[in-house]
Protein backbone atom coordinates (compact mmCIF):
# COMPACT_ATOMS: atom_id res chain seq x y z
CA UNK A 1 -19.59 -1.92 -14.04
CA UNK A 2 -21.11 -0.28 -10.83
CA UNK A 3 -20.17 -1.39 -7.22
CA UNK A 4 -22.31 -1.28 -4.41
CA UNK A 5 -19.93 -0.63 -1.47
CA UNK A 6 -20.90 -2.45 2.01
CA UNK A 7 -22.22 0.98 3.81
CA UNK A 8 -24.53 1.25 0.69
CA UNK A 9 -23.77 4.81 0.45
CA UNK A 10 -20.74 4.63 -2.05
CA UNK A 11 -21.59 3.60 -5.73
CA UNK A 12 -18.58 3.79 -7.73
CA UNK A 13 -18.53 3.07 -11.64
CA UNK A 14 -15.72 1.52 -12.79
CA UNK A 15 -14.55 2.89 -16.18
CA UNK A 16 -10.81 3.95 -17.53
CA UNK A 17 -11.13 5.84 -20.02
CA UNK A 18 -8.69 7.33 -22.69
CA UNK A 19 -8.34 10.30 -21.02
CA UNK A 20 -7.67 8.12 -17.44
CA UNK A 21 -4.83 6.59 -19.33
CA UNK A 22 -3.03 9.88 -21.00
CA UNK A 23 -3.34 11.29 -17.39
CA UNK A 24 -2.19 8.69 -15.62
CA UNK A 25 1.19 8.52 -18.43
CA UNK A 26 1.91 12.12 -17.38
CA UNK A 27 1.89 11.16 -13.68
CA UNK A 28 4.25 8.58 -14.62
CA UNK A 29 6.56 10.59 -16.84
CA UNK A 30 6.18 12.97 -13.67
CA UNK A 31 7.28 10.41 -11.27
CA UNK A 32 10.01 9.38 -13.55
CA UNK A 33 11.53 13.15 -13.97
CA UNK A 34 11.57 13.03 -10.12
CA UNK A 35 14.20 9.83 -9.46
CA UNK A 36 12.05 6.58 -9.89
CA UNK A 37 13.92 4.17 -12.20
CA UNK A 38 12.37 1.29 -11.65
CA UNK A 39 10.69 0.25 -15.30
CA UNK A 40 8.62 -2.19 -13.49
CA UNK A 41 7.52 -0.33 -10.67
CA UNK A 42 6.66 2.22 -13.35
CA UNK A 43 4.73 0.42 -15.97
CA UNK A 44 2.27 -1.24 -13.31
CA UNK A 45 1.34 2.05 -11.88
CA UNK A 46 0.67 3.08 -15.23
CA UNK A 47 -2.06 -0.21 -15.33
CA UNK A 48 -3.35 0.88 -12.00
CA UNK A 49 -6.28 3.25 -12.51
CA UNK A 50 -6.05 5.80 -9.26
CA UNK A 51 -9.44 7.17 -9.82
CA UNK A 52 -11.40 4.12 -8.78
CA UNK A 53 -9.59 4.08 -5.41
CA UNK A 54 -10.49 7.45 -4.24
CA UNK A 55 -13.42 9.47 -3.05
CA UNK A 56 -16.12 10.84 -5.50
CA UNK A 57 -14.72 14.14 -4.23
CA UNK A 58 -11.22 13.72 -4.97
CA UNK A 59 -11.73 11.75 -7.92
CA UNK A 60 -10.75 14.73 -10.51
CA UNK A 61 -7.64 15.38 -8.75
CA UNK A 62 -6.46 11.19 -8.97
CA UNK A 63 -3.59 11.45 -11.03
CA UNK A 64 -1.99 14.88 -9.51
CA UNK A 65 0.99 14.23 -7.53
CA UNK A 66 -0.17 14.40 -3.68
CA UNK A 67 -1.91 12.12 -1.51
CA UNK A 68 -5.71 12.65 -0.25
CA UNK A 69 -7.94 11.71 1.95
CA UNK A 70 -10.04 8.55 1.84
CA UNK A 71 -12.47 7.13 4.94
CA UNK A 72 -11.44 6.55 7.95
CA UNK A 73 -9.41 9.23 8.49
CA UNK A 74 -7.14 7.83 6.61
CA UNK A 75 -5.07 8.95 2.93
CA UNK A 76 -4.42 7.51 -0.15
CA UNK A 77 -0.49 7.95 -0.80
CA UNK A 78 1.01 10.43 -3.10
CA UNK A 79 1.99 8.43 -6.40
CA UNK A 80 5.52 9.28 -5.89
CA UNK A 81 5.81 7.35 -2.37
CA UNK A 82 3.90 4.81 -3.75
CA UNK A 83 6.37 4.39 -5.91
CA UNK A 84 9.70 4.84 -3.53
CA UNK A 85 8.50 2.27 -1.34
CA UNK A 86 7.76 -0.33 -4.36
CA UNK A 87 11.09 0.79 -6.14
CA UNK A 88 12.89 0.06 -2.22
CA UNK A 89 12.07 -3.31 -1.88
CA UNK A 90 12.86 -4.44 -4.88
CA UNK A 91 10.30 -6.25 -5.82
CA UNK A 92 10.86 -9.88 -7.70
CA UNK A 93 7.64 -11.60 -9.47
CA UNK A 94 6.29 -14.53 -6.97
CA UNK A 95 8.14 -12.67 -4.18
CA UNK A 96 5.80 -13.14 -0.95
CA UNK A 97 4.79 -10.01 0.19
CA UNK A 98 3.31 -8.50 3.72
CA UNK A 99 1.64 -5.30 3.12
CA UNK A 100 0.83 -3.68 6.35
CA UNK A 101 -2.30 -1.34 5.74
CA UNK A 102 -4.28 -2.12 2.86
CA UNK A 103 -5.99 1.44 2.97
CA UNK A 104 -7.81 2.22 -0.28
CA UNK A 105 -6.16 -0.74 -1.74
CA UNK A 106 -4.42 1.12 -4.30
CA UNK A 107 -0.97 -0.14 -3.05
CA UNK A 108 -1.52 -3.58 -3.10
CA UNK A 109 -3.11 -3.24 -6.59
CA UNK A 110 0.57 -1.83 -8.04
CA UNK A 111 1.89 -4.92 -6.16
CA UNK A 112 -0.46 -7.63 -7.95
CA UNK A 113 0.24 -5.60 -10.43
CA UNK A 114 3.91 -7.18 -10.32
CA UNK A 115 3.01 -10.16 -10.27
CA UNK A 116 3.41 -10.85 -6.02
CA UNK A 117 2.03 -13.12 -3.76
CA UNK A 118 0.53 -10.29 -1.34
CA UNK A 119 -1.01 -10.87 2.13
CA UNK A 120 -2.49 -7.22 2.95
CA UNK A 121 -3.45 -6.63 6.46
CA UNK A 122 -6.15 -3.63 7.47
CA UNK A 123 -7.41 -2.34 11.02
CA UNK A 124 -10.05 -0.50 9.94
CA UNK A 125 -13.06 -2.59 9.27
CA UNK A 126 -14.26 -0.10 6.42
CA UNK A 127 -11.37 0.35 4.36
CA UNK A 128 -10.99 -3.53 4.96
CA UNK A 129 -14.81 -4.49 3.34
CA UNK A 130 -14.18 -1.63 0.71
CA UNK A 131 -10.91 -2.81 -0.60
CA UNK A 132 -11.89 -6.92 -0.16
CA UNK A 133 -14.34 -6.16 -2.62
CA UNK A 134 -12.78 -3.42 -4.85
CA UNK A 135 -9.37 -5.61 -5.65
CA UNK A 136 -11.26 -8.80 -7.59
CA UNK A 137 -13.39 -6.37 -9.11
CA UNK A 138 -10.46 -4.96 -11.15
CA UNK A 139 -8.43 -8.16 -11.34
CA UNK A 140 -6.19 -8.26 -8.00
CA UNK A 141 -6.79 -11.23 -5.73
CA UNK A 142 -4.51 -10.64 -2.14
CA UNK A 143 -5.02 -12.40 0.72
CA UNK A 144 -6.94 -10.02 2.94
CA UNK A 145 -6.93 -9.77 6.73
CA UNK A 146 -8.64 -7.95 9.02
CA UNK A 147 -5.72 -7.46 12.09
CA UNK A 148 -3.47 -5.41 14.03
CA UNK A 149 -0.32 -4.77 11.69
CA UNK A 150 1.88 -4.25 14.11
CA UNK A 151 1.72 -8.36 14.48
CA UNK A 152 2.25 -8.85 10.79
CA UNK A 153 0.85 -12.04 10.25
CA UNK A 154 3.64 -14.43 11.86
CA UNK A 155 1.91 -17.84 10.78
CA UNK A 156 2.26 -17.13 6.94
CA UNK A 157 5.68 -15.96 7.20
CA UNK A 158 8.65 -15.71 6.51
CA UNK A 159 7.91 -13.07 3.77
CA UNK A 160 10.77 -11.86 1.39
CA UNK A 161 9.21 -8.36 1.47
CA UNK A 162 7.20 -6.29 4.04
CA UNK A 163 5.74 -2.80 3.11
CA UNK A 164 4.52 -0.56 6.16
CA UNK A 165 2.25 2.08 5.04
CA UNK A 166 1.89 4.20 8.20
CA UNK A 167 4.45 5.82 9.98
CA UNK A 168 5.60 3.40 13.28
CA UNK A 169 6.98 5.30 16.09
CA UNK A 170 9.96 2.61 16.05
CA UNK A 171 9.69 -0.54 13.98
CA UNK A 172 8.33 -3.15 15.18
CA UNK A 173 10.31 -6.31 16.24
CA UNK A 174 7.70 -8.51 15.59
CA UNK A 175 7.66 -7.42 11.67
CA UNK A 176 11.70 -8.26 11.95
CA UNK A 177 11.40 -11.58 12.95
CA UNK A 178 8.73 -12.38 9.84
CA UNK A 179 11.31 -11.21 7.34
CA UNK A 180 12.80 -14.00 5.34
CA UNK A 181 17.01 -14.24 5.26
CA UNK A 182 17.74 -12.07 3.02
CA UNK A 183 14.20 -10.13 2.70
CA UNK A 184 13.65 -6.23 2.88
CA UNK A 185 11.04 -3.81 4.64
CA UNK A 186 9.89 -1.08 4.03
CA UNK A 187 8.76 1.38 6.70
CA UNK A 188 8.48 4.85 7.42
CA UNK A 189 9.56 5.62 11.43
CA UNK A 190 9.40 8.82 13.84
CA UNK A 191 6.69 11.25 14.67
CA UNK A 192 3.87 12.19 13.21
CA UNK A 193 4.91 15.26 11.28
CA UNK A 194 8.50 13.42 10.40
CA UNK A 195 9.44 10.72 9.69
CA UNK A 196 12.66 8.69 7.89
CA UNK A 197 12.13 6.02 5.59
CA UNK A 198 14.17 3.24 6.57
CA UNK A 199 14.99 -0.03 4.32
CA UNK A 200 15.84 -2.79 6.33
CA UNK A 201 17.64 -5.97 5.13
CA UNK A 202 18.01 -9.41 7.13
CA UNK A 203 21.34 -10.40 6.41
CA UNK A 204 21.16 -13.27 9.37
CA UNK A 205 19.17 -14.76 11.64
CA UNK A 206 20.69 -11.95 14.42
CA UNK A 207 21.29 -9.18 12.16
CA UNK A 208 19.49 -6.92 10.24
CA UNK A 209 21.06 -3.79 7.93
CA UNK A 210 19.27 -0.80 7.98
CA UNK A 211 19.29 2.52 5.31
CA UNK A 212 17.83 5.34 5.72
CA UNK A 213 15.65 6.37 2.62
CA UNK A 214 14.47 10.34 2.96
CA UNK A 215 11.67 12.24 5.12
CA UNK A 216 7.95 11.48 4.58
CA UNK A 217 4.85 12.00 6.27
CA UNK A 218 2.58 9.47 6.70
CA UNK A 219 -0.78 8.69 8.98
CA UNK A 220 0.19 7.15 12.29
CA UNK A 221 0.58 3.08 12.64
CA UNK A 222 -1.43 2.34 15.22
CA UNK A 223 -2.17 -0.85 17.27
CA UNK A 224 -5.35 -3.23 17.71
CA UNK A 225 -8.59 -2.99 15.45
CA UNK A 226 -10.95 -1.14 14.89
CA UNK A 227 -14.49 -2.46 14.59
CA UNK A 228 -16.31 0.77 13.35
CA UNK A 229 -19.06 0.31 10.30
CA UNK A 230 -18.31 -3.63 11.02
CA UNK A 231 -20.40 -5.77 9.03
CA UNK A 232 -20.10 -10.10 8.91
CA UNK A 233 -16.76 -11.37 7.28
């Protein structure tokens, strides 16, 4: 199958081979040696074929261990944070789930994967057309928004789980409030160059419990939209 993406510059074919597959099992028995326990987490990345999410360029490297650019100035995530962040929330099938930075898409594909209910919010207005037509192609059907994620998306709340895929210089209350009792987010916070994953729990209506998960580096959350290569919704 060949996609025609909406700059009509990208034509991507969409095959997995065998040789797809027995790479992408030794990037999970990779992820496994280094802590990921998670069975579940596990065996829908292994469904998840990487290659179709990235860049013609990067497309040999899809199932090595790092992350790599994508448009937008943006990055696909390395496997193995893809894969921390899933394994931290805990994931339960029919859970609702806020994902805050759709990206290439290749996140929220691991979560349909798992069987979710996932509302996947985007700034960018290219990465938003690519992955809105990218996901149904392969079998994923999110409910896609073009927004600013540091609003979430209050009036389909509360959501059990929220993931954050860009590193927020603090987290933001407004994501807090649209937790569920009892739900979990994700979210890397600090600078740039550092920053600590933290897993936060609403135990109450007033309180929330917070853990701190291990340094990563991710691309900046930032506010607003942005309209570039916009074409009609």
């Amino acid at each position: 199958m060949v996609i025609l993406y909406p700059d009509h510059q990208k034509i991507f074919q969409l095959e997995d081979s065998f040789k797809h597959k027995g790479l992408r099992k030794k990037l999970i028995d990779e992820i496994r040696s280094k802590g990921i326990k998670d069975q579940s987490v596990l065996n829908a990345m292994n469904e998840v074929p990487r290659h179709l999410f990235m860049d013609n360029s990067f497309v040999s490297f899809a199932y090595v261990d790092k992350a790599f650019p994508i448009s937008a100035g943006q990055t696909i995530s390395q496997p193995y944070t893809v894969a921390f962040q899933t394994e931290a929330l805990q994931i339960k099938r029919l859970d609702r789930v806020l994902e805050v930075g759709t990206g290439s898409g290749y996140q929220a594909a691991v979560l349909c994967e798992m069987g979710v209910s996932l509302y996947t919010i985007e700034r960018q207005r290219s990465l938003f057309d690519y992955a809105r037509i990218l996901l149904p192609k392969l079998g994923y059907h999110p409910q896609f928004f073009y927004g600013d994620g540091y609003l979430g998306l209050p009036t389909y709340g509360p959501f059990d789980k929220i993931i954050v895929t860009a590193g927020a210089t603090s987290v933001p209350s407004q994501l807090k409030e649209q937790l569920a009792i009892g739900g979990r987010m994700v979210i890397p916070v600090g600078v740039r160059e550092h920053q600590v994953m933290k897993i936060i729990t609403r135990e109450s209506d007033a309180f929330y419990s917070e853990v701190d998960g291990g340094n990563f580096v991710f691309v900046p959350l930032l506010p607003g939209i942005s309209d570039q290569n916009k074409t009609n919704p």
